[in-house]
Protein backbone atom coordinates (compact mmCIF):
# COMPACT_ATOMS: atom_id res chain seq x y z
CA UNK A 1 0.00 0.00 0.00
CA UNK A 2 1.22 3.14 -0.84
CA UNK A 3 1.93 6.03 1.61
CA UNK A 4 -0.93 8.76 1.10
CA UNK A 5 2.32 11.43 1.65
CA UNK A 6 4.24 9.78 -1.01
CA UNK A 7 0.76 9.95 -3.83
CA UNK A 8 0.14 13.91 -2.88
CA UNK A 9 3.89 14.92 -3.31
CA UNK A 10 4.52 12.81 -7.02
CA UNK A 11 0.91 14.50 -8.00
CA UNK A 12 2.41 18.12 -6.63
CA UNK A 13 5.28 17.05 -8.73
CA UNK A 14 3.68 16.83 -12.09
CA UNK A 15 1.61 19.52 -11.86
CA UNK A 16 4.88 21.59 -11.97
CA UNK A 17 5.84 22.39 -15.12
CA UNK A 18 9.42 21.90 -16.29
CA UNK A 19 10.62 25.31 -16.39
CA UNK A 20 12.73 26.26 -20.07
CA UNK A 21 16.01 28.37 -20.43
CA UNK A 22 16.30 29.96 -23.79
CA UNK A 23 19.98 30.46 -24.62
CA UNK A 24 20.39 32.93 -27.63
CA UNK A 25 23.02 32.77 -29.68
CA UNK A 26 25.85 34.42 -28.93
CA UNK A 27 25.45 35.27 -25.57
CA UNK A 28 28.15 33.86 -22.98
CA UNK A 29 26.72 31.63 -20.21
CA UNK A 30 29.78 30.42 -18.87
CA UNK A 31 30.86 31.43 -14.63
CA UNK A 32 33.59 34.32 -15.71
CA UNK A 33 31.06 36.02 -17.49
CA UNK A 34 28.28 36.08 -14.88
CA UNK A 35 31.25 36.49 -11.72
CA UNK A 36 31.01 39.56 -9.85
CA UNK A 37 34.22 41.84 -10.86
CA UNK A 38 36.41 42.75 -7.76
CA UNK A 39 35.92 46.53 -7.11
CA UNK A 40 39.64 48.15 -6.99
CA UNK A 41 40.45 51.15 -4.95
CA UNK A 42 42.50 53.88 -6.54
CA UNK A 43 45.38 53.21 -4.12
CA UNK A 44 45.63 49.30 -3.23
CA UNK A 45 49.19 49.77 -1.65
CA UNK A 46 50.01 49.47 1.64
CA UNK A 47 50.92 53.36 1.61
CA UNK A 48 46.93 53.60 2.40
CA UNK A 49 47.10 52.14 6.10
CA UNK A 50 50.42 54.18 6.85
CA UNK A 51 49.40 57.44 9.34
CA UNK A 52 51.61 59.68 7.30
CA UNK A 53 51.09 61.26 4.01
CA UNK A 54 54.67 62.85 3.08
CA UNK A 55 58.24 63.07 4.57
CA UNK A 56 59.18 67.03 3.63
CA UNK A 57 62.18 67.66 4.82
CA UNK A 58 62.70 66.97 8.63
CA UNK A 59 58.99 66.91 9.16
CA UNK A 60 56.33 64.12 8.69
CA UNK A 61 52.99 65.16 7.45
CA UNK A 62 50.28 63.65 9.32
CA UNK A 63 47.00 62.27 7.43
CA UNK A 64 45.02 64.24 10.01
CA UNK A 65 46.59 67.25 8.67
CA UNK A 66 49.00 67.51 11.60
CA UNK A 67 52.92 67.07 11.57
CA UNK A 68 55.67 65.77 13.72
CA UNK A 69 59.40 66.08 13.56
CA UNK A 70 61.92 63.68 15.43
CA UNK A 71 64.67 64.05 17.74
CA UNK A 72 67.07 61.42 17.93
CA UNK A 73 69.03 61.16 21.83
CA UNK A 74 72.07 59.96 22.56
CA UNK A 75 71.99 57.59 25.54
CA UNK A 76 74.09 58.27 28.72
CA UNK A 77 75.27 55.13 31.32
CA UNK A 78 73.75 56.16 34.30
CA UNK A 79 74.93 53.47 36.27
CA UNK A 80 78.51 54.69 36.23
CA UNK A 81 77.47 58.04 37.84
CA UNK A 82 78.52 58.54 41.24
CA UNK A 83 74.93 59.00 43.34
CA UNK A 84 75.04 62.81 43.62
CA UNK A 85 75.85 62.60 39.44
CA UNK A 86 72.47 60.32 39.36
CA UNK A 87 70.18 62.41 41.39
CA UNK A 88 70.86 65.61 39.86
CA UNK A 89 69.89 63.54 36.18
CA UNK A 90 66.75 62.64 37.79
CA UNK A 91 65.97 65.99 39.04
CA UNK A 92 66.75 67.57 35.99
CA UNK A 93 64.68 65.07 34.16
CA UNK A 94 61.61 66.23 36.58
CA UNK A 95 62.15 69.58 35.83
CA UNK A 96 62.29 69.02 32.36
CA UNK A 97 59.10 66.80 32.00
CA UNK A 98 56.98 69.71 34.25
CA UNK A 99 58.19 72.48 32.26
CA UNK A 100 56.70 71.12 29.16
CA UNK A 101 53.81 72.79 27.81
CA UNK A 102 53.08 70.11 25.09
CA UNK A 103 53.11 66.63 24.80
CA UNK A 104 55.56 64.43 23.35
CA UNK A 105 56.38 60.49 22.59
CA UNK A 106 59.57 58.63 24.00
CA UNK A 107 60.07 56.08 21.38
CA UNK A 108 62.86 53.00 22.42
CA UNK A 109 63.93 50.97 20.27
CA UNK A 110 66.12 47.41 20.39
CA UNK A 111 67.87 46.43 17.64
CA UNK A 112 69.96 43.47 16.77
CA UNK A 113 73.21 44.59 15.91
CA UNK A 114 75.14 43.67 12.28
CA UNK A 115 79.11 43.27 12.57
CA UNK A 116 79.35 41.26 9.21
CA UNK A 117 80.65 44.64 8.03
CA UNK A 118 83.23 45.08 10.81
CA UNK A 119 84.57 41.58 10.66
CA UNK A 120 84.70 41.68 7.19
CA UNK A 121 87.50 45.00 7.69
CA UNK A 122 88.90 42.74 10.34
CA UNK A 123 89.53 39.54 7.72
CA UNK A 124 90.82 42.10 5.28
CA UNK A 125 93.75 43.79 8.12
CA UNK A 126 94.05 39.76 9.01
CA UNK A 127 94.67 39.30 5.61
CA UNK A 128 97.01 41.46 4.97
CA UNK A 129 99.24 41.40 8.47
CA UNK A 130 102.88 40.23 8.03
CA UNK A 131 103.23 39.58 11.96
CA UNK A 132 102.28 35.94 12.08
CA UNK A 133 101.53 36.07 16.22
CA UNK A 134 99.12 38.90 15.35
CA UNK A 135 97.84 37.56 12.46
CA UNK A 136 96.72 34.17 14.91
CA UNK A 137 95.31 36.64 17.58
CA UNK A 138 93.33 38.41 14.98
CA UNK A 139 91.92 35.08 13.62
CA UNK A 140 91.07 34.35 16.65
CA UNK A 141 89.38 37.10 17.73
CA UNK A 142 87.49 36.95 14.58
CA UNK A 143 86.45 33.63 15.09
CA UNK A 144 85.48 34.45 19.09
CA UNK A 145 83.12 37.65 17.83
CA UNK A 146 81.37 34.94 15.26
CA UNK A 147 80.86 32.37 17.41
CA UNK A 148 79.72 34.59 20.03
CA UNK A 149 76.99 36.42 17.45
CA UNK A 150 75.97 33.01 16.46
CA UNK A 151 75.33 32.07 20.46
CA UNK A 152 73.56 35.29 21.68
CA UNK A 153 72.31 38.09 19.78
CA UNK A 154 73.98 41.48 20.35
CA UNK A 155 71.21 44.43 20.52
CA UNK A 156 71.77 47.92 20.82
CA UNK A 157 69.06 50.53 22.20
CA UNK A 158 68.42 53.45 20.33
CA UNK A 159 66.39 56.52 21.92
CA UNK A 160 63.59 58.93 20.14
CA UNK A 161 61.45 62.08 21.13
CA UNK A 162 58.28 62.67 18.83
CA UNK A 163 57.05 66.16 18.89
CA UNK A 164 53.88 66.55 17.46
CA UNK A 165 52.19 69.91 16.36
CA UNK A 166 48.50 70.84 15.95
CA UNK A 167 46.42 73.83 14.32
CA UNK A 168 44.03 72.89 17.04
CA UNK A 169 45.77 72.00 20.26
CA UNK A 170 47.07 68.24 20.63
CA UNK A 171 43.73 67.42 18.69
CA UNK A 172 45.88 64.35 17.09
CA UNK A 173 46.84 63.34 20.26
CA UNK A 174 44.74 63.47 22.73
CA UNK A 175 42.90 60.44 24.08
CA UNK A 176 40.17 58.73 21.74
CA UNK A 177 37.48 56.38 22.85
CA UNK A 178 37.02 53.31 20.57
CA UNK A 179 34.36 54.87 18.43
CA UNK A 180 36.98 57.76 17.46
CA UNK A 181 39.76 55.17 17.37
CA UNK A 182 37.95 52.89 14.91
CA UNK A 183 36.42 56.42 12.78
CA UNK A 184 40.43 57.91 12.02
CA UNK A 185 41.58 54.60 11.08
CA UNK A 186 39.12 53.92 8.26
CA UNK A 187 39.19 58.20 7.56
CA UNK A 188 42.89 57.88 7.49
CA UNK A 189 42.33 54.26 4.82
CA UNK A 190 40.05 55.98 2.55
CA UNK A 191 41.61 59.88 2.23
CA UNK A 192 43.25 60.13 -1.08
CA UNK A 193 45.78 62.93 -1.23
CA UNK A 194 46.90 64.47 -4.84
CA UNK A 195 49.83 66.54 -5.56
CA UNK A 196 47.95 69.56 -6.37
CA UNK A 197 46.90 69.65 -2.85
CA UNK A 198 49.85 69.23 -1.36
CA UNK A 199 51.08 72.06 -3.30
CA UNK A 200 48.35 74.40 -1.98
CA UNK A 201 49.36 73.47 1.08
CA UNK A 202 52.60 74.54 1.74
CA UNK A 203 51.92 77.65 3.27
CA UNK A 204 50.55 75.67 6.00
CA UNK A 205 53.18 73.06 6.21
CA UNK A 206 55.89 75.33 6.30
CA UNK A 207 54.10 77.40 9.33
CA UNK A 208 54.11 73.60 11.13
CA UNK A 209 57.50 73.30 10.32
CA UNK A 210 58.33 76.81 11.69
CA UNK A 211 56.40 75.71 15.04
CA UNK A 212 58.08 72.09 15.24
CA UNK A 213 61.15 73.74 14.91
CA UNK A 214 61.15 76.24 17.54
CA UNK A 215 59.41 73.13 20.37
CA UNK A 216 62.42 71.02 19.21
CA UNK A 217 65.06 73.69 20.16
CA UNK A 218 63.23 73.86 23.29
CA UNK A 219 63.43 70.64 23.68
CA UNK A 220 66.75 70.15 23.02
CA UNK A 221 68.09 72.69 24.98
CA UNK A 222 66.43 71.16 28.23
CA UNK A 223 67.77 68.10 27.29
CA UNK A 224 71.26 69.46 27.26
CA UNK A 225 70.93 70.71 30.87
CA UNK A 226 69.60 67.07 31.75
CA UNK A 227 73.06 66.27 30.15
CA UNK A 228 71.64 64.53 27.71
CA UNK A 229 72.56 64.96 23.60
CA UNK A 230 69.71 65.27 20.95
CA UNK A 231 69.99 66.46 17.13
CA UNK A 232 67.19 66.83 14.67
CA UNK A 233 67.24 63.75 12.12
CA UNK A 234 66.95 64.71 8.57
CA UNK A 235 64.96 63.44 5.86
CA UNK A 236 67.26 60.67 4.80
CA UNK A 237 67.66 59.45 8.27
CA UNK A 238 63.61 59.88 8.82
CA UNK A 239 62.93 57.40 5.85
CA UNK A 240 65.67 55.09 7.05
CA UNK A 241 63.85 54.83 9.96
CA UNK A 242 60.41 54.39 8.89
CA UNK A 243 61.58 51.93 6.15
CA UNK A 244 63.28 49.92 9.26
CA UNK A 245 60.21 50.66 11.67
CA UNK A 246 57.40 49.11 9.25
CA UNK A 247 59.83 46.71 7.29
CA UNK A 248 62.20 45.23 9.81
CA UNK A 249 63.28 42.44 7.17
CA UNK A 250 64.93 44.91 4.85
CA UNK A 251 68.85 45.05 5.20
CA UNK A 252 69.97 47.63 3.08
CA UNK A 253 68.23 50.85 3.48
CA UNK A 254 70.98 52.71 1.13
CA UNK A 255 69.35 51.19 -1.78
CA UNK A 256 66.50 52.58 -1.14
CA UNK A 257 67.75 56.34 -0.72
CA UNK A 258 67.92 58.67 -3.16
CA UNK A 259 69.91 61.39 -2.00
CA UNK A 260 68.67 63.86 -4.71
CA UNK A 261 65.30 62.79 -4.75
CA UNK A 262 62.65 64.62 -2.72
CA UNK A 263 60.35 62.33 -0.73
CA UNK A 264 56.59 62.87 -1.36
CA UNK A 265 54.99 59.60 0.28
CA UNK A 266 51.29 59.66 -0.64
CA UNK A 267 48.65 57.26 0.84
């Protein structure tokens, strides 16, 4: 006996009709044709997610329409001061972070160091020594410094001050909630900046530059009674170290330099 579910669902079945697909001639029914095309932005590089629009001279141009210029310090071994050299650092350090009237960024760094390039002079001097006792010291020394790169990585420190400058005061960096976090990301993805416009606006960046420069000599020369050395980096040495901060994996920034060129990064 048949099922009663079964007889209703063959009858629903036939009273279906087949539906027909007219193909006309010519036309292509095949998947590439009827595949969605992937929408390209203008600017698919990774320049897009960078914060910074342009390196102009010793100044970074912000995305936001702010700018920043970058102090590199030299580092002092505290440890070795006697304790009346270490308190009058840290005192002078106070002072120094109180009397600001702006904010700033300390940026460390720790970087592996490279001596292929000094044992390579090395091998060359070893090479070319006629004293055989200090030629087998030198090998040996050459050989202790590779082994002992090859054991433990060597790292060096390197020391930064950001100084950032605003038409409106510390707008770019003052604290954000998420919404604003998530809103200048995506503003700072999709803005598109063209030539022309950074032409018409170099009245403004060179009144940012002005103000950058006269905080950094401020800077600076507090730093100096801290006893601590700074100098302004320069455009070459700006690049080096963005190149080294986004890309760690690349070697050999001198490639990349052009010492003639003039750096317009655009995102």
């Amino acid at each position: 006996m048949k099922n009663p579910l079964d007889t209703f669902l063959n009858k629903k079945k036939a009273a279906i009709p087949a539906k027909k697909v007219e193909i006309k001639p010519g036309k292509d029914t095949t998947a590439a044709s009827v595949k969605p095309k992937k929408e390209t932005h203008a600017d698919d590089s990774t320049q897009r997610y960078l914060p910074f629009s342009e390196i102009r001279d010793n100044v970074v141009i912000m995305k936001d329409g702010s700018a920043r210029i970058v102090l590199k310090v030299e580092a002092i071994n505290f440890l070795l001061k006697s304790e009346q050299e270490q308190d009058a650092i840290i005192y002078s350090f106070q002072h120094f972070l109180n009397s600001l009237q702006f904010p700033i960024q300390i940026l460390i760094r720790s970087l592996k160091v490279d001596i292929e390039g000094y044992l390579n002079r090395l091998k060359a001097i070893t090479a070319g020594q006629k004293n055989q006792l200090l030629k087998d010291q030198s090998e040996r020394y050459i050989e202790f410094l590779t082994n002992l790169v090859n054991v433990a990585q060597i790292m060096k420190k390197e020391f930064y001050v950001i100084i950032p400058h605003d038409e409106v005061d510390n707008q770019s960096v003052n604290p954000k909630g998420m919404f604003q976090m998530v809103k200048s990301f995506f503003a700072g993805v999709s803005q598109t900046v063209t030539y022309e416009e950074i032409r018409r606006n170099l009245a403004r960046i060179d009144y940012l530059k002005k103000r950058l420069m006269e905080k950094a000599t401020m800077v600076k020369g507090s730093l100096e009674f801290v006893g601590i050395k700074s100098e302004i980096i320069n455009k070459d040495q700006l690049i080096e170290l963005m190149i080294s901060y986004y890309d760690p994996k690349v070697n050999s920034v001198a490639k990349v330099l052009d010492k003639e060129a003039h750096y317009d990064i655009v995102g």
